[in-house]
N, C-alpha and C. Protein backbone atom coordinates (compact mmCIF):
# COMPACT_ATOMS: atom_id res chain seq x y z
N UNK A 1 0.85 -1.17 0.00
CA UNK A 1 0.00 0.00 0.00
C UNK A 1 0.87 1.20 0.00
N UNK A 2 2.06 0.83 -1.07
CA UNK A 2 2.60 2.11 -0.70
C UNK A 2 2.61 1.89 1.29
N UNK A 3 3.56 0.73 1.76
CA UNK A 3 2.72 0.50 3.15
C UNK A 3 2.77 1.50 3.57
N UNK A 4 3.50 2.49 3.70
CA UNK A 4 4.06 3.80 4.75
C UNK A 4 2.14 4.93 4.82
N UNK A 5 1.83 4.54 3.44
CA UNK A 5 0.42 5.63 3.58
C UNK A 5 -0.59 4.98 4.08
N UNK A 6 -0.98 3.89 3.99
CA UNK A 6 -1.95 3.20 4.03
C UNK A 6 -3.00 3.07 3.39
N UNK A 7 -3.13 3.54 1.84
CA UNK A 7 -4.33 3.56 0.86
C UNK A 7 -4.66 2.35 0.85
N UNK A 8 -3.66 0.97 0.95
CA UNK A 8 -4.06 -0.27 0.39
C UNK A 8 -3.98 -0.94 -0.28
N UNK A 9 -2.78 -0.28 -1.19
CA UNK A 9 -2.52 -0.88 -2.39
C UNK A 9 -0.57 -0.74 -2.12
N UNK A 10 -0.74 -2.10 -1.79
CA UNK A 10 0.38 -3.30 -1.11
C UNK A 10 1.84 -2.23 -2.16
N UNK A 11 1.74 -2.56 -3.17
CA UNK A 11 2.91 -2.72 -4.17
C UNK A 11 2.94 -1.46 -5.08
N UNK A 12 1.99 -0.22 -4.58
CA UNK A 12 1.39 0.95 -5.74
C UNK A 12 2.55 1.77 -4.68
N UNK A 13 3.34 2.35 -5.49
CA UNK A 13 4.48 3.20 -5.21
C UNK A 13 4.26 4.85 -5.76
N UNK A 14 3.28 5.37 -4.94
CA UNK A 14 2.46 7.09 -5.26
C UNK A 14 3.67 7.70 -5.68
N UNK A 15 4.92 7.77 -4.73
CA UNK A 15 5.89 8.55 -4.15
C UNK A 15 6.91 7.98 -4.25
N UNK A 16 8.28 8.31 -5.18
CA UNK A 16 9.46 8.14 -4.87
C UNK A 16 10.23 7.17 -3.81
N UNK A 17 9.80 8.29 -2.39
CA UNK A 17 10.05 7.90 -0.99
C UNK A 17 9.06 6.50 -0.39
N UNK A 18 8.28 6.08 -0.96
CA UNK A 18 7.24 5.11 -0.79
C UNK A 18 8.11 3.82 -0.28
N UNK A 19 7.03 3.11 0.80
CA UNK A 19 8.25 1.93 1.45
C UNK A 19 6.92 0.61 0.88
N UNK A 20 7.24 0.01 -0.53
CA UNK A 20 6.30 -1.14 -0.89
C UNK A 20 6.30 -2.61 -0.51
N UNK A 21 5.13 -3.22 -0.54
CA UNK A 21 5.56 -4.61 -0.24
C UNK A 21 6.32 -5.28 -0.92
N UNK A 22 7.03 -4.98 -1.42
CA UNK A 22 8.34 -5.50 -2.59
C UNK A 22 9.55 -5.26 -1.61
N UNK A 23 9.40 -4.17 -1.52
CA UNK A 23 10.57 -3.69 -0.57
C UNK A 23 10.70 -4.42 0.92
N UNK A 24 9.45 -4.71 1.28
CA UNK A 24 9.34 -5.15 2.54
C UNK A 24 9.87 -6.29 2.34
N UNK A 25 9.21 -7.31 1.61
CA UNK A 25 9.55 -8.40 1.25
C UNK A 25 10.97 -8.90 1.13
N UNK A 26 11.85 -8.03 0.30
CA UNK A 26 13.08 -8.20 0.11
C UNK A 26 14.08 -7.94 0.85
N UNK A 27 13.81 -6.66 1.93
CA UNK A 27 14.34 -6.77 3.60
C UNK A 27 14.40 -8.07 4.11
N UNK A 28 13.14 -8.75 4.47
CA UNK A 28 12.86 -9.88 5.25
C UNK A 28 13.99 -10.96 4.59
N UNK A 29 13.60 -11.26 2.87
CA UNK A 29 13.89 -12.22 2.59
C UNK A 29 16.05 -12.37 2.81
N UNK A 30 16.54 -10.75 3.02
CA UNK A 30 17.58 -11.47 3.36
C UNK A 30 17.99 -11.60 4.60
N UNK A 31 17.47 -11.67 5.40
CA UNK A 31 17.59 -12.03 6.84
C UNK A 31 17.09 -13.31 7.14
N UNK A 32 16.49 -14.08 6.18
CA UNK A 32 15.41 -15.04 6.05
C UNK A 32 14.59 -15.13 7.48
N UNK A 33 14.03 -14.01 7.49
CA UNK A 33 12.51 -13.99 8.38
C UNK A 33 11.43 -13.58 7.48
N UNK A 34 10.46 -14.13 8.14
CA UNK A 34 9.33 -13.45 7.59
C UNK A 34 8.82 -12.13 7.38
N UNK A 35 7.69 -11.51 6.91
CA UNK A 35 7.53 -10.33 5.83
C UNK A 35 7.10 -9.45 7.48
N UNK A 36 5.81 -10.19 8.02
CA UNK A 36 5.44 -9.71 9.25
C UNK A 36 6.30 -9.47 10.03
N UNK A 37 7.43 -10.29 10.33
CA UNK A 37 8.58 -9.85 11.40
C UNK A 37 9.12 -8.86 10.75
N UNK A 38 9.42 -8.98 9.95
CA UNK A 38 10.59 -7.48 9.25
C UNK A 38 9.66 -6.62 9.98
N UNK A 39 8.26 -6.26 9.29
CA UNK A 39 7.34 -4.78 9.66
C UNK A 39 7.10 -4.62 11.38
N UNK A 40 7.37 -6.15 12.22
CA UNK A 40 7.26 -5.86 13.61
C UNK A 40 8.91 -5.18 14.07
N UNK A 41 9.71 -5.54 13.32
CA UNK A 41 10.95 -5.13 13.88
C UNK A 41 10.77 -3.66 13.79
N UNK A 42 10.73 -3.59 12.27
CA UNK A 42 10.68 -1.63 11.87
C UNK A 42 9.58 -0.76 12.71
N UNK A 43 8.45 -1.45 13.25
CA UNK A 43 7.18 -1.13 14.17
C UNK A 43 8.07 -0.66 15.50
N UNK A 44 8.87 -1.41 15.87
CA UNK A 44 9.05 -1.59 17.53
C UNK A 44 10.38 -0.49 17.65
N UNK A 45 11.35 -0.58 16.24
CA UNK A 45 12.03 0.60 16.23
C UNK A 45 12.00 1.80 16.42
N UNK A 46 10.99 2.25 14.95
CA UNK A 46 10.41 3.61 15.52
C UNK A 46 10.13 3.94 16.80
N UNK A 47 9.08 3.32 17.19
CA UNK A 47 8.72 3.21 19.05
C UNK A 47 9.56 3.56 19.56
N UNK A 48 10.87 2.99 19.71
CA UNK A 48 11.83 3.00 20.39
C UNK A 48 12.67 4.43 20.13
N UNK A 49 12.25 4.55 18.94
CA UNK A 49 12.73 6.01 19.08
C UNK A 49 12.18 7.21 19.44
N UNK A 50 10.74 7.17 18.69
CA UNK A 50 9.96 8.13 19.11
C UNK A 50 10.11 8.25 20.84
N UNK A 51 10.36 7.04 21.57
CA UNK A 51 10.68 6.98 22.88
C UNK A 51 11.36 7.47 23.84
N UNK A 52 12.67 7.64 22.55
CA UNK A 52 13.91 8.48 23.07
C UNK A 52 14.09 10.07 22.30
N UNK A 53 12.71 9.99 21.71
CA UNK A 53 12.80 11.49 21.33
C UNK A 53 13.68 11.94 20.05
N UNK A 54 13.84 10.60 19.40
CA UNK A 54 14.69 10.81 18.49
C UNK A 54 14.49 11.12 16.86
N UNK A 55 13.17 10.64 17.24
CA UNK A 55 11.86 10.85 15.89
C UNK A 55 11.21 11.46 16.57
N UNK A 56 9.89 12.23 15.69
CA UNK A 56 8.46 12.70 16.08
C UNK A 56 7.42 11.61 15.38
């Protein structure tokens, strides 16, 4: 979905900067984890930063 916007459309790249399920996919696949773990890792990151104030 373009995941970063959330329109819904998995693999539709609006924007340049757009993070797609292609992309996601191909993170995961070289770590060989799954697609969901990659997006829980990048989930729990941010957090972790927004935490420390390091993002908004």
């Amino acid at each position: 979905m373009c995941l970063n916007c959330g329109c819904g459309e998995y693999n539709e790249r609006h924007k340049p900067t757009d993070i797609t399920l292609d992309d996601l996919r191909a993170a995961a696949d070289g770590h060989d984890m799954a697609v969901e773990e990659a997006a829980d890792n990048i989930h729990q990151g941010a957090r972790g930063l927004k935490q420390e104030r390091k993002v908004s």
